[in-house]
PDB file of N, CA and C in Angstrom:
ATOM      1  N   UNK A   1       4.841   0.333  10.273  1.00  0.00           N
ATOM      2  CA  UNK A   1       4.486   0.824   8.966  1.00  0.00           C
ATOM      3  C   UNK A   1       3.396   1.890   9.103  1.00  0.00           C
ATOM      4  N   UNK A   2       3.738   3.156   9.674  1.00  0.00           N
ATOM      5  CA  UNK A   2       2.870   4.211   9.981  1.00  0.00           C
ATOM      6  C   UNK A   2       2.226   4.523   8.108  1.00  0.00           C
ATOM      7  N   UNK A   3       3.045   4.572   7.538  1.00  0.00           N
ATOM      8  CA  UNK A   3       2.430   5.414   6.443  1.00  0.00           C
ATOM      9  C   UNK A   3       1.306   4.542   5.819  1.00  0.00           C
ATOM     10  N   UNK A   4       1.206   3.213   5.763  1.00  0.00           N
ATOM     11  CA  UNK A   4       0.248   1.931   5.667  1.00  0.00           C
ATOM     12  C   UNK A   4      -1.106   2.077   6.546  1.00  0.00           C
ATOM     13  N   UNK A   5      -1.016   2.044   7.653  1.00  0.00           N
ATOM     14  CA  UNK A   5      -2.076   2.655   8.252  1.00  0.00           C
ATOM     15  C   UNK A   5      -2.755   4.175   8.023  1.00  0.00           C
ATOM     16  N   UNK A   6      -1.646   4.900   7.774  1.00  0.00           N
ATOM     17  CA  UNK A   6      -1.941   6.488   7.669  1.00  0.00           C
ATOM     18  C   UNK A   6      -2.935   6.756   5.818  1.00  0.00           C
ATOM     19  N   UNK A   7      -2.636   5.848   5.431  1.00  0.00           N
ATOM     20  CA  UNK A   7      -3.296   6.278   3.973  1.00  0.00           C
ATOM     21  C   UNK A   7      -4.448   5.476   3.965  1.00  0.00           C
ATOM     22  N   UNK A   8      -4.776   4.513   4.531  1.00  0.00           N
ATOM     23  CA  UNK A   8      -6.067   3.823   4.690  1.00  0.00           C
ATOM     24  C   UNK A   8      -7.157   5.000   5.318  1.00  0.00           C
ATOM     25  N   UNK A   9      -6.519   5.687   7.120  1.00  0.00           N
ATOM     26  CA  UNK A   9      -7.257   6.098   7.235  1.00  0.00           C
ATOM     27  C   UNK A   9      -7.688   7.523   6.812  1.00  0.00           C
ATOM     28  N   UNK A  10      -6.598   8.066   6.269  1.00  0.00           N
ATOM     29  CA  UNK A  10      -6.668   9.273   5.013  1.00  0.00           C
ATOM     30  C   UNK A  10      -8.259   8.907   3.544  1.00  0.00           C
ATOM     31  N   UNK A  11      -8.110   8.026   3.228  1.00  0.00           N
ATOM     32  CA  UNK A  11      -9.218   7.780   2.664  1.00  0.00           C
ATOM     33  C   UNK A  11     -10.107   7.193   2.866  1.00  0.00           C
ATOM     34  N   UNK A  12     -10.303   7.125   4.314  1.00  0.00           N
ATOM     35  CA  UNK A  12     -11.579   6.830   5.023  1.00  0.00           C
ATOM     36  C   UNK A  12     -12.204   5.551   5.197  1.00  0.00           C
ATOM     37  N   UNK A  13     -11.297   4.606   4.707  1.00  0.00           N
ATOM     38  CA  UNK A  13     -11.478   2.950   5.169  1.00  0.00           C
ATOM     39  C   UNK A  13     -11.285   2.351   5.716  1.00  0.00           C
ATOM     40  N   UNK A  14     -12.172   1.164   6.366  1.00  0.00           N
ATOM     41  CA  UNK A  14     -11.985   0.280   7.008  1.00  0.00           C
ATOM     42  C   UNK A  14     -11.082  -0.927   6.919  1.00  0.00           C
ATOM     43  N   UNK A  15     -10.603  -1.788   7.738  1.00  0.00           N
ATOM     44  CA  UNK A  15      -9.587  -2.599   6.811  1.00  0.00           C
ATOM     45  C   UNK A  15     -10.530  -3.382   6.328  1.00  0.00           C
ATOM     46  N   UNK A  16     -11.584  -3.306   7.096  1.00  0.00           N
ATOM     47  CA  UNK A  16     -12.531  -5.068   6.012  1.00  0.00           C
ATOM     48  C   UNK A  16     -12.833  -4.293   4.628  1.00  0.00           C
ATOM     49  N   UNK A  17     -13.271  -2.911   4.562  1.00  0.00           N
ATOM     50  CA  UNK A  17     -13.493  -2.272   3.480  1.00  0.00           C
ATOM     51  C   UNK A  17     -12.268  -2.434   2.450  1.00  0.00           C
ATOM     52  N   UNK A  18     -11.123  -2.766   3.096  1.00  0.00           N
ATOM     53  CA  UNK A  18      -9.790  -2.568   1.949  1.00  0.00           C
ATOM     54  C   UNK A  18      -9.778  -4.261   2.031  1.00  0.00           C
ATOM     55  N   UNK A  19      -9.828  -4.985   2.966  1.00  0.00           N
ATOM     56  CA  UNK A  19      -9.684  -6.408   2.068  1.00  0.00           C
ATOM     57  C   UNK A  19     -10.684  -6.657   0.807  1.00  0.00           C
ATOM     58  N   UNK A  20     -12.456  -6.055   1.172  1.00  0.00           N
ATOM     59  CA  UNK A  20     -13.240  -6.045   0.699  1.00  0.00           C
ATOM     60  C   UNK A  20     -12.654  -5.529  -0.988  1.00  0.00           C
ATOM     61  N   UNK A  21     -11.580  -4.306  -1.022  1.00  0.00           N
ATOM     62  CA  UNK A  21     -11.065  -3.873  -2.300  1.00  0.00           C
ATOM     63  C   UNK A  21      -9.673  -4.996  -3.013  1.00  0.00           C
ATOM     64  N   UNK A  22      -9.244  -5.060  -1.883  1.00  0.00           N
ATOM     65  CA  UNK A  22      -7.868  -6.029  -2.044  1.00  0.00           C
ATOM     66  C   UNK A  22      -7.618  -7.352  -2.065  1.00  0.00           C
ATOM     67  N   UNK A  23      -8.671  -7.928  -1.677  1.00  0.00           N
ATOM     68  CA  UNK A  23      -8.599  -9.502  -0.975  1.00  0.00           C
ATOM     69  C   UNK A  23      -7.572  -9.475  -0.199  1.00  0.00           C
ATOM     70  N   UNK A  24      -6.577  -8.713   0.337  1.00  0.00           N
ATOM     71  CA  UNK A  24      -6.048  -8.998   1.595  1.00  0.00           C
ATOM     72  C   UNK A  24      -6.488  -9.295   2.887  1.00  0.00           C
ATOM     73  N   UNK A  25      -6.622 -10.279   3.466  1.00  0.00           N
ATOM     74  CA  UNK A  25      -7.552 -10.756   4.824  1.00  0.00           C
ATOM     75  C   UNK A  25      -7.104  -9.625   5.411  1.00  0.00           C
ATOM     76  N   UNK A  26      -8.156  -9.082   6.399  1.00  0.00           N
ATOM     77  CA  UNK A  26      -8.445  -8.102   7.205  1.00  0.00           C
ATOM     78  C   UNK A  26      -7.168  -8.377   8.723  1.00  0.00           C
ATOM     79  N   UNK A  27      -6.736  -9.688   8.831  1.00  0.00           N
ATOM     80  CA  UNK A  27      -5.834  -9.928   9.742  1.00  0.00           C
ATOM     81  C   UNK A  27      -4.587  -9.692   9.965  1.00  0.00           C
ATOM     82  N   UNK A  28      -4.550 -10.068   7.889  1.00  0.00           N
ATOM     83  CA  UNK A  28      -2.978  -9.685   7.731  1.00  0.00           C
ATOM     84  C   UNK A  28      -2.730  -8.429   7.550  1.00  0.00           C
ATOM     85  N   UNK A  29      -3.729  -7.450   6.992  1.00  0.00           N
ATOM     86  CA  UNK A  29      -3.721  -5.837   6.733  1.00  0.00           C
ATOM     87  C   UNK A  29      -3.355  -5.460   8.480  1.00  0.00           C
ATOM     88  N   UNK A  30      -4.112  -5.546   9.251  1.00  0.00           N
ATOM     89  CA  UNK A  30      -3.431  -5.192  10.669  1.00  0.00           C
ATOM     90  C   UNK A  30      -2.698  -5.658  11.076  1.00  0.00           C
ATOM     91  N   UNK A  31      -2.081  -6.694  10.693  1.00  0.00           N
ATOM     92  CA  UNK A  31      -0.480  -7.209  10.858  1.00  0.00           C
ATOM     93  C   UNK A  31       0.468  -6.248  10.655  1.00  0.00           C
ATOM     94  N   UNK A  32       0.045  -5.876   9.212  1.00  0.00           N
ATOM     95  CA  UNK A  32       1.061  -5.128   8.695  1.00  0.00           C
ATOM     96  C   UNK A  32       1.051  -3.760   9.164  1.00  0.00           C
ATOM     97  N   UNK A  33       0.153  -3.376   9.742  1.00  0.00           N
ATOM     98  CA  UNK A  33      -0.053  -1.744  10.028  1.00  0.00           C
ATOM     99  C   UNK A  33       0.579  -1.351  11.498  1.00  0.00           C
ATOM    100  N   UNK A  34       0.389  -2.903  12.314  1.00  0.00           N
ATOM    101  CA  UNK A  34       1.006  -2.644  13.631  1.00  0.00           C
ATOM    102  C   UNK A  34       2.446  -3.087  13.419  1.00  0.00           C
ATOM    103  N   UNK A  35       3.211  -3.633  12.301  1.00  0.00           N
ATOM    104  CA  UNK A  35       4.304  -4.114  12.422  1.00  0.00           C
ATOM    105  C   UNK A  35       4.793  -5.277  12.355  1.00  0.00           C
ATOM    106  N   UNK A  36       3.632  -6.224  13.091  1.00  0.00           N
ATOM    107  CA  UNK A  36       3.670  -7.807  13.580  1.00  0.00           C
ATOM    108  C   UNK A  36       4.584  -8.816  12.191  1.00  0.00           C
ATOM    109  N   UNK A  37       3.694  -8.425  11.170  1.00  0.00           N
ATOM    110  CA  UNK A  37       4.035  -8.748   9.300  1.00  0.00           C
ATOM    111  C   UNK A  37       4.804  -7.756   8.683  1.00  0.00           C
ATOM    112  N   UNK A  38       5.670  -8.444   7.807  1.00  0.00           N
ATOM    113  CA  UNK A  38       6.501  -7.689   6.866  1.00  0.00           C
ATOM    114  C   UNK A  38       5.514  -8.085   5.355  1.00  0.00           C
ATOM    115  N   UNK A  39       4.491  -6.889   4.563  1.00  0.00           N
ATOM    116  CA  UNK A  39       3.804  -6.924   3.585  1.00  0.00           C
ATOM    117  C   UNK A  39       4.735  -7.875   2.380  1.00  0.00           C
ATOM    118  N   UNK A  40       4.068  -9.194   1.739  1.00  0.00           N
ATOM    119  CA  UNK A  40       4.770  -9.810   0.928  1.00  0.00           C
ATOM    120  C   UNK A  40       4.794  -8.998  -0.539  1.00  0.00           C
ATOM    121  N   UNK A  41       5.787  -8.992  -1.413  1.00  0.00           N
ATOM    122  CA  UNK A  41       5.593  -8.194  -2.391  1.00  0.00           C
ATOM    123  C   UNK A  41       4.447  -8.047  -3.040  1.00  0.00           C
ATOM    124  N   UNK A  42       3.730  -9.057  -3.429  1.00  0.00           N
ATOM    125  CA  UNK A  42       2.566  -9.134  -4.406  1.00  0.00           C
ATOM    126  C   UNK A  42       1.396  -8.101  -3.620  1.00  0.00           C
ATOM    127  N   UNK A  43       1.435  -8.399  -2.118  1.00  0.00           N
ATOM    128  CA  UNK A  43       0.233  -7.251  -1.698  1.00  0.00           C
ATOM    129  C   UNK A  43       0.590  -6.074  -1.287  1.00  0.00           C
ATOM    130  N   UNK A  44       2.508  -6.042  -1.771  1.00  0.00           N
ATOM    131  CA  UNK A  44       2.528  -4.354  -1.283  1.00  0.00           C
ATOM    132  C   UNK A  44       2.739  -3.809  -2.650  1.00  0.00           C
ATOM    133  N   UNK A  45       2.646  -4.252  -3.804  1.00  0.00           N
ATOM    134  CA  UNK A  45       2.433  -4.083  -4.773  1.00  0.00           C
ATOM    135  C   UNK A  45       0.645  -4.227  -5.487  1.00  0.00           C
ATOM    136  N   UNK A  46       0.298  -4.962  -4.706  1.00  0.00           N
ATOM    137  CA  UNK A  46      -1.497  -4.814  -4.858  1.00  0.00           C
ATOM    138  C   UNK A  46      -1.743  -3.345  -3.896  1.00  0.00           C
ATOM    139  N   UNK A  47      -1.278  -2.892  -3.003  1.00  0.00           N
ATOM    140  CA  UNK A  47      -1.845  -1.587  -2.268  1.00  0.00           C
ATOM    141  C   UNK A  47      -1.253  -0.619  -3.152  1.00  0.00           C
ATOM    142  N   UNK A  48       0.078  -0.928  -3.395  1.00  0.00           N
ATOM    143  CA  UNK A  48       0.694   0.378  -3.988  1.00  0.00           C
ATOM    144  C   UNK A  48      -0.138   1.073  -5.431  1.00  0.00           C
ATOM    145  N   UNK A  49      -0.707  -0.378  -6.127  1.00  0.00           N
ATOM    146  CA  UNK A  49      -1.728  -0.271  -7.275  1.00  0.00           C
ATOM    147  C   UNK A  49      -3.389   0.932  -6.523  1.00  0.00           C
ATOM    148  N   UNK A  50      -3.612  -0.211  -5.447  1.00  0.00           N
ATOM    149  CA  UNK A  50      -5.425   0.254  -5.171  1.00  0.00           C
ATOM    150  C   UNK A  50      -4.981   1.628  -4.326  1.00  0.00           C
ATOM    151  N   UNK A  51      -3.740   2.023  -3.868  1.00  0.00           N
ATOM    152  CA  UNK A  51      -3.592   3.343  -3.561  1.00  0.00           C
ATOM    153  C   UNK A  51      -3.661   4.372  -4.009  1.00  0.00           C
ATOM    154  N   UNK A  52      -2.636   3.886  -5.662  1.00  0.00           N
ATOM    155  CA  UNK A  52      -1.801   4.644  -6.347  1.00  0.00           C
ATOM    156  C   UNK A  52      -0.973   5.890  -5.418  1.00  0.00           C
ATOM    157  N   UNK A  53      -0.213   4.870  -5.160  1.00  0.00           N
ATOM    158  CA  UNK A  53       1.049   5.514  -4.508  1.00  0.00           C
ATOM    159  C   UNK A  53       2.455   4.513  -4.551  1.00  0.00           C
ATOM    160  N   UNK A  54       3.261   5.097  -3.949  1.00  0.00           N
ATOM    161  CA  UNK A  54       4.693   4.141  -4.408  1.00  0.00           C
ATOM    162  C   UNK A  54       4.860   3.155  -3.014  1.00  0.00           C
ATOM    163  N   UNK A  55       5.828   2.074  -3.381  1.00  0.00           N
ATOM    164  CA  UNK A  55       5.787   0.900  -2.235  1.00  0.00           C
ATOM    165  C   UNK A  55       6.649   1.531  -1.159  1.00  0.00           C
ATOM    166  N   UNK A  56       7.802   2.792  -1.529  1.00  0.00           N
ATOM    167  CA  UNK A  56       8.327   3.275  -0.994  1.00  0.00           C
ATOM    168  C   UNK A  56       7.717   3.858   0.199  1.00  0.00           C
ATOM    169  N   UNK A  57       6.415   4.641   0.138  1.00  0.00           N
ATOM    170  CA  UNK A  57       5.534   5.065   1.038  1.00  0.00           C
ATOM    171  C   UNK A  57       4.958   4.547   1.885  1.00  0.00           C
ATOM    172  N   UNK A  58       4.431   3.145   1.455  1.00  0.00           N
ATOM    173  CA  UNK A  58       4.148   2.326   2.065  1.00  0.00           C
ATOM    174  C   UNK A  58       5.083   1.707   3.122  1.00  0.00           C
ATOM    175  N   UNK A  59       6.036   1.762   2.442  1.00  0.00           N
ATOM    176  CA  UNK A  59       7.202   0.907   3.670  1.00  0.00           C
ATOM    177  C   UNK A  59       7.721   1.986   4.544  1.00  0.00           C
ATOM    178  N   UNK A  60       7.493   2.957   4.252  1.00  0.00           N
ATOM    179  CA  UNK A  60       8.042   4.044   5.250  1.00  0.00           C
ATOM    180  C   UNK A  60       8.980   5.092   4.775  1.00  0.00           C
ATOM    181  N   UNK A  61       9.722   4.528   3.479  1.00  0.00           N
ATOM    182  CA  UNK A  61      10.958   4.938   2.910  1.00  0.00           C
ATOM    183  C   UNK A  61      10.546   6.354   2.690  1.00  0.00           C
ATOM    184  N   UNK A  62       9.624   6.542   2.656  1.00  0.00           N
ATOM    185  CA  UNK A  62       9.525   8.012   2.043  1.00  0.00           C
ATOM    186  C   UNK A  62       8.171   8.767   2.919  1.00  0.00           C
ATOM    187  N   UNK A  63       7.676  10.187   2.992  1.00  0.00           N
ATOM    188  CA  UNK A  63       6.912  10.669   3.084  1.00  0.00           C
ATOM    189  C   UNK A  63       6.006  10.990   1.813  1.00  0.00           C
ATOM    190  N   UNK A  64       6.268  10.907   0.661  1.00  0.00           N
ATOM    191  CA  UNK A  64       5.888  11.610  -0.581  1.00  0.00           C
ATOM    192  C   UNK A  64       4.890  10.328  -1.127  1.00  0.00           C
ATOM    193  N   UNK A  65       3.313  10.614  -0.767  1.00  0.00           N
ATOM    194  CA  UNK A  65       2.455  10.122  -1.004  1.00  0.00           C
ATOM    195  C   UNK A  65       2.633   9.842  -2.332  1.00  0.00           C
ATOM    196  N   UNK A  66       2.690  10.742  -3.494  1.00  0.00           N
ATOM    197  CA  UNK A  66       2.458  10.472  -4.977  1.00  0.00           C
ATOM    198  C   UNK A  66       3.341   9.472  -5.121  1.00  0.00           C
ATOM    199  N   UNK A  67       3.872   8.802  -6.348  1.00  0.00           N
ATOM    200  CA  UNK A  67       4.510   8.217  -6.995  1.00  0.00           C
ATOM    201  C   UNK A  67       5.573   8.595  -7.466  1.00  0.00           C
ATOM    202  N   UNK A  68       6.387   8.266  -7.764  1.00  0.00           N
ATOM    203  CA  UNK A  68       7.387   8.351  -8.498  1.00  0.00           C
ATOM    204  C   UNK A  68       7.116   8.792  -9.944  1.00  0.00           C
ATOM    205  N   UNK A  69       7.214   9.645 -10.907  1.00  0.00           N
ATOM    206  CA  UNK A  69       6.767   9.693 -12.158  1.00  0.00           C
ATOM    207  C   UNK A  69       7.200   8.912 -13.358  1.00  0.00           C
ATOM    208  N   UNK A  70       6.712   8.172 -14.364  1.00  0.00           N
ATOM    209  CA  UNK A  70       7.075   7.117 -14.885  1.00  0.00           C
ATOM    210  C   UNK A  70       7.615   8.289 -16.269  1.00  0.00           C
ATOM    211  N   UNK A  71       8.873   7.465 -16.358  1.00  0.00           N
ATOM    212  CA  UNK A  71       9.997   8.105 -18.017  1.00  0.00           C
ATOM    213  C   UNK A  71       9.321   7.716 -19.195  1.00  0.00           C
ATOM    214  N   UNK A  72       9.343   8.530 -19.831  1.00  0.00           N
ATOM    215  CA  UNK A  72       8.600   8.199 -21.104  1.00  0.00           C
ATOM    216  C   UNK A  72       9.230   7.094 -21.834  1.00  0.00           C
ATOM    217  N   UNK A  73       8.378   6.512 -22.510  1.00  0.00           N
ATOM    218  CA  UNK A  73       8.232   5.352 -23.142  1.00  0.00           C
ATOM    219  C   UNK A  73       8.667   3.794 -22.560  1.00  0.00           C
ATOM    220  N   UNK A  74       8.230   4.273 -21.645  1.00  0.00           N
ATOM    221  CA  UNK A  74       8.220   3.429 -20.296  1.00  0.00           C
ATOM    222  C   UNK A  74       6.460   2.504 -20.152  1.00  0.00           C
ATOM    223  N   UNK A  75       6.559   1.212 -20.044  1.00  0.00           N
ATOM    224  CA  UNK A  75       5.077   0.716 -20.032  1.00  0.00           C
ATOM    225  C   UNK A  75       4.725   0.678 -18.516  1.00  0.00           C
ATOM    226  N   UNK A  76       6.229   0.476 -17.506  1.00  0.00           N
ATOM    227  CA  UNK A  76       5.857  -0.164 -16.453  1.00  0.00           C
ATOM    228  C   UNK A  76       6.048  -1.672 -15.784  1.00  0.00           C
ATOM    229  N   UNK A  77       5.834  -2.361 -17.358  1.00  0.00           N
ATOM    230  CA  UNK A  77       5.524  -3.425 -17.168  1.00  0.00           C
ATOM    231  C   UNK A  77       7.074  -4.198 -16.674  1.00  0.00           C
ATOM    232  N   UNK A  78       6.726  -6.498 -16.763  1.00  0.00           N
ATOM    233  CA  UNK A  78       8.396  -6.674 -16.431  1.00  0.00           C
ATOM    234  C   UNK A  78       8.903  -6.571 -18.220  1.00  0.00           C
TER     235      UNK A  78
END
C-alpha cells in the first residue's frame, strides 16, 4: 500500500503522530503500509476522512490524491 505510506509522509507525519490523530495503533498503521495488514473498512474509511482523500488512493486503486467529487444533493451519508 505505497500510496498509504506516501501521503502520511507527504504531510509530514509520524505514524504515532497519525495514531495520535486516528487512534489507529501505531503497529497496525505499519502493518498496513508495509503490506503485512489488509486496512479494515472502518480505519480505511477513518484515514480516507483525516486525509481527505478517497479509499481508492489509499488502496492503491488510483493515483489521484483528491477525491472523487460528491453529486449534488448528495449528503454522503448511508
Amino acid at each position: 500500500m505505497k500510496n498509504l505510506k506516501k501521503i502520511r509522509v507527504l504531510r509530514d507525519l509520524t505514524q504515532i503522530q497519525l495514531q495520535m490523530e486516528t487512534g489507529i495503533n501505531q503497529s497496525i498503521l505499519s502493518k498496513y503500509e508495509t503490506g503485512e495488514y489488509t486496512p479494515t473498512t472502518e480505519n480505511l474509511l477513518t484515514l480516507a476522512a483525516f486525509y481527505k482523500t478517497s479509499v481508492d488512493f489509499l488502496l492503491d486503486l488510483t493515483d489521484e490524491e483528491k477525491p472523487y467529487p460528491r453529486k449534488k444533493g448528495t449528503d454522503g451519508g448511508a
